[in-house]
C-alpha atoms as a PDB file:
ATOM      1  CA  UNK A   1     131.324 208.234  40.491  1.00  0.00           C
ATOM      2  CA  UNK A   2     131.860 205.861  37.870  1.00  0.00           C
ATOM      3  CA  UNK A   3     132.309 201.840  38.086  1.00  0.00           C
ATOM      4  CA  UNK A   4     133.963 199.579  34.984  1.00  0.00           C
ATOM      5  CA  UNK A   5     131.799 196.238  35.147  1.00  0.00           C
ATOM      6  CA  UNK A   6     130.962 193.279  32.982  1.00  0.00           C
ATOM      7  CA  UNK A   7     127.885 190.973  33.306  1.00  0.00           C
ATOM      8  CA  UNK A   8     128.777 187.679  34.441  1.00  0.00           C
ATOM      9  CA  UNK A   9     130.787 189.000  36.965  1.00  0.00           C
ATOM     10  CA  UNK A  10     130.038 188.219  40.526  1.00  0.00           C
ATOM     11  CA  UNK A  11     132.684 190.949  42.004  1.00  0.00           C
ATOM     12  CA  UNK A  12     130.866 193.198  39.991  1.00  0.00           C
ATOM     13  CA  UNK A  13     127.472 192.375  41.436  1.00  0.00           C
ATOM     14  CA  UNK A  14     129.036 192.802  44.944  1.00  0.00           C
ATOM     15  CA  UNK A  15     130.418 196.209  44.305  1.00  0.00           C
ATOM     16  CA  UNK A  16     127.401 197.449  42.612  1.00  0.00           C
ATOM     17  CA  UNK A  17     125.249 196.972  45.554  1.00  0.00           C
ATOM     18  CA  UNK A  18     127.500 198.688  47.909  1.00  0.00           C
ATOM     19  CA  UNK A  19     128.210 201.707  45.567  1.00  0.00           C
ATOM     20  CA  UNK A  20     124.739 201.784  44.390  1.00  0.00           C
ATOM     21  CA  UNK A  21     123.681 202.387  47.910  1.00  0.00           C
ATOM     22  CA  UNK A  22     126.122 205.051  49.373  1.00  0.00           C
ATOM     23  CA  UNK A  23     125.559 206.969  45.696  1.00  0.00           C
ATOM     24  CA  UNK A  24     121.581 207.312  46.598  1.00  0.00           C
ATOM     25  CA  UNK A  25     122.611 208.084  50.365  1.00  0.00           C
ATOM     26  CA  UNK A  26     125.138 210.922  49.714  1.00  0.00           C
ATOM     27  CA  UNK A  27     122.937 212.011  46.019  1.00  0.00           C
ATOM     28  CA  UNK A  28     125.747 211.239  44.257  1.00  0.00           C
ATOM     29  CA  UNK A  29     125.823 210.535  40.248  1.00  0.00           C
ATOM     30  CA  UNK A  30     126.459 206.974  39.461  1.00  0.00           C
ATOM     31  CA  UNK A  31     127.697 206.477  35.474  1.00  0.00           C
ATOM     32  CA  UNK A  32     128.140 202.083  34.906  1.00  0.00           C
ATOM     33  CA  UNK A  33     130.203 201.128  32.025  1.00  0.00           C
ATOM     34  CA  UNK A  34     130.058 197.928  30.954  1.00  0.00           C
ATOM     35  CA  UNK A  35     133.726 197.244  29.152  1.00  0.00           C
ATOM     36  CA  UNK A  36     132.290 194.225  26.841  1.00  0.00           C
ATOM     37  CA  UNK A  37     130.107 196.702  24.843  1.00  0.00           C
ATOM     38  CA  UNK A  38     131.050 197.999  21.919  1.00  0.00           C
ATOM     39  CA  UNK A  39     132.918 201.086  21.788  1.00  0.00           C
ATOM     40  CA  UNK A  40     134.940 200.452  25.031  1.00  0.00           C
ATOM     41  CA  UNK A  41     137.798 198.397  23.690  1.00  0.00           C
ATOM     42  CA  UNK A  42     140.493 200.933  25.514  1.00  0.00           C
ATOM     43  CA  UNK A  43     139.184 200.421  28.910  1.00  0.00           C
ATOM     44  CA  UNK A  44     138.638 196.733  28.129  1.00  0.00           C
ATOM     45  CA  UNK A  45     142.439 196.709  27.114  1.00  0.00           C
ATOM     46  CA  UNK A  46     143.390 198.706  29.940  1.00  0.00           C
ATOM     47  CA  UNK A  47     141.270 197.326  33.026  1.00  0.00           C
ATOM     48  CA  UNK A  48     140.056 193.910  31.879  1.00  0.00           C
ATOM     49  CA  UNK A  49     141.910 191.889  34.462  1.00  0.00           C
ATOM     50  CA  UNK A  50     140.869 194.431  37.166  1.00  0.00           C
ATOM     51  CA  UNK A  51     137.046 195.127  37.211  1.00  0.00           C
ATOM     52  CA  UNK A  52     135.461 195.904  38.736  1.00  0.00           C
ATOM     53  CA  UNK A  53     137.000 199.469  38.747  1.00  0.00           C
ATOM     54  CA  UNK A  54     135.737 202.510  40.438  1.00  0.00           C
ATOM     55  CA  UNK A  55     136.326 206.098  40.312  1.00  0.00           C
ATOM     56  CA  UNK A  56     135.895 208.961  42.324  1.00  0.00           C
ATOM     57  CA  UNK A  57     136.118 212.471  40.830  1.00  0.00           C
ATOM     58  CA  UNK A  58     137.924 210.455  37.406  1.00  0.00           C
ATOM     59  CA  UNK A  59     140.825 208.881  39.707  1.00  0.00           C
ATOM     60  CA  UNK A  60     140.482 205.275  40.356  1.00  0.00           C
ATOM     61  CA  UNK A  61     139.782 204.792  44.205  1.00  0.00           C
ATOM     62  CA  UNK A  62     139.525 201.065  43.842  1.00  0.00           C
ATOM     63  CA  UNK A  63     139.306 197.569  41.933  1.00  0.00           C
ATOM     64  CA  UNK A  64     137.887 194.218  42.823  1.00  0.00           C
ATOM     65  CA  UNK A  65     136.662 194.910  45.964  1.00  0.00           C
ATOM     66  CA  UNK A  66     135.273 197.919  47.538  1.00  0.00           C
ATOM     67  CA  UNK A  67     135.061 199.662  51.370  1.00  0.00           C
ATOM     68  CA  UNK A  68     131.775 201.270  52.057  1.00  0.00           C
ATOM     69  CA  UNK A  69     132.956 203.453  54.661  1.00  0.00           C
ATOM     70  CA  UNK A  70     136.238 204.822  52.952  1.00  0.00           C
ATOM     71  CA  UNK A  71     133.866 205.210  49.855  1.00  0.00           C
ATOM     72  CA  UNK A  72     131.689 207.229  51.777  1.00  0.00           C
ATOM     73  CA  UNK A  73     134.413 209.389  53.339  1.00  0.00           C
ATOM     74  CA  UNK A  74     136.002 210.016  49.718  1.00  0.00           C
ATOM     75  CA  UNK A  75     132.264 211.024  48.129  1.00  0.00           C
ATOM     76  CA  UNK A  76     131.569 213.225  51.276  1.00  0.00           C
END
């Protein structure tokens, strides 16, 4: 699973703690990208106006917000 954040970004917190949780409950791998840093101007181009952004198996499942239990269901 993979989430597109930036600090500063209270959406981001939000999502975090949700996806941080069902990853340790289901032992799945959890890969944050921060799109400010250096070396991630495409996804900053691409997703800027939509983070945060998460994936499941590389397809984007959501952005903005997130729903625990249809998270759970798509990482189970």
């Amino acid at each position: 699973m993979t989430v597109l954040t930036r600090e500063r970004c209270h959406l981001c917190t939000e999502v975090l703690v949700i996806v941080r949780r069902v990853c340790a409950d289901l032992g799945v791998d959890l890969v944050e990208i921060d799109i400010d840093l250096p070396g991630q101007e495409s996804l900053r181009e691409e997703y800027t106006d939509q983070v945060p952004v998460t994936f499941v198996d590389g397809r984007r499942f959501d952005f903005w917000r997130i729903d625990e239990v249809r998270l759970r269901e798509a990482l189970g």
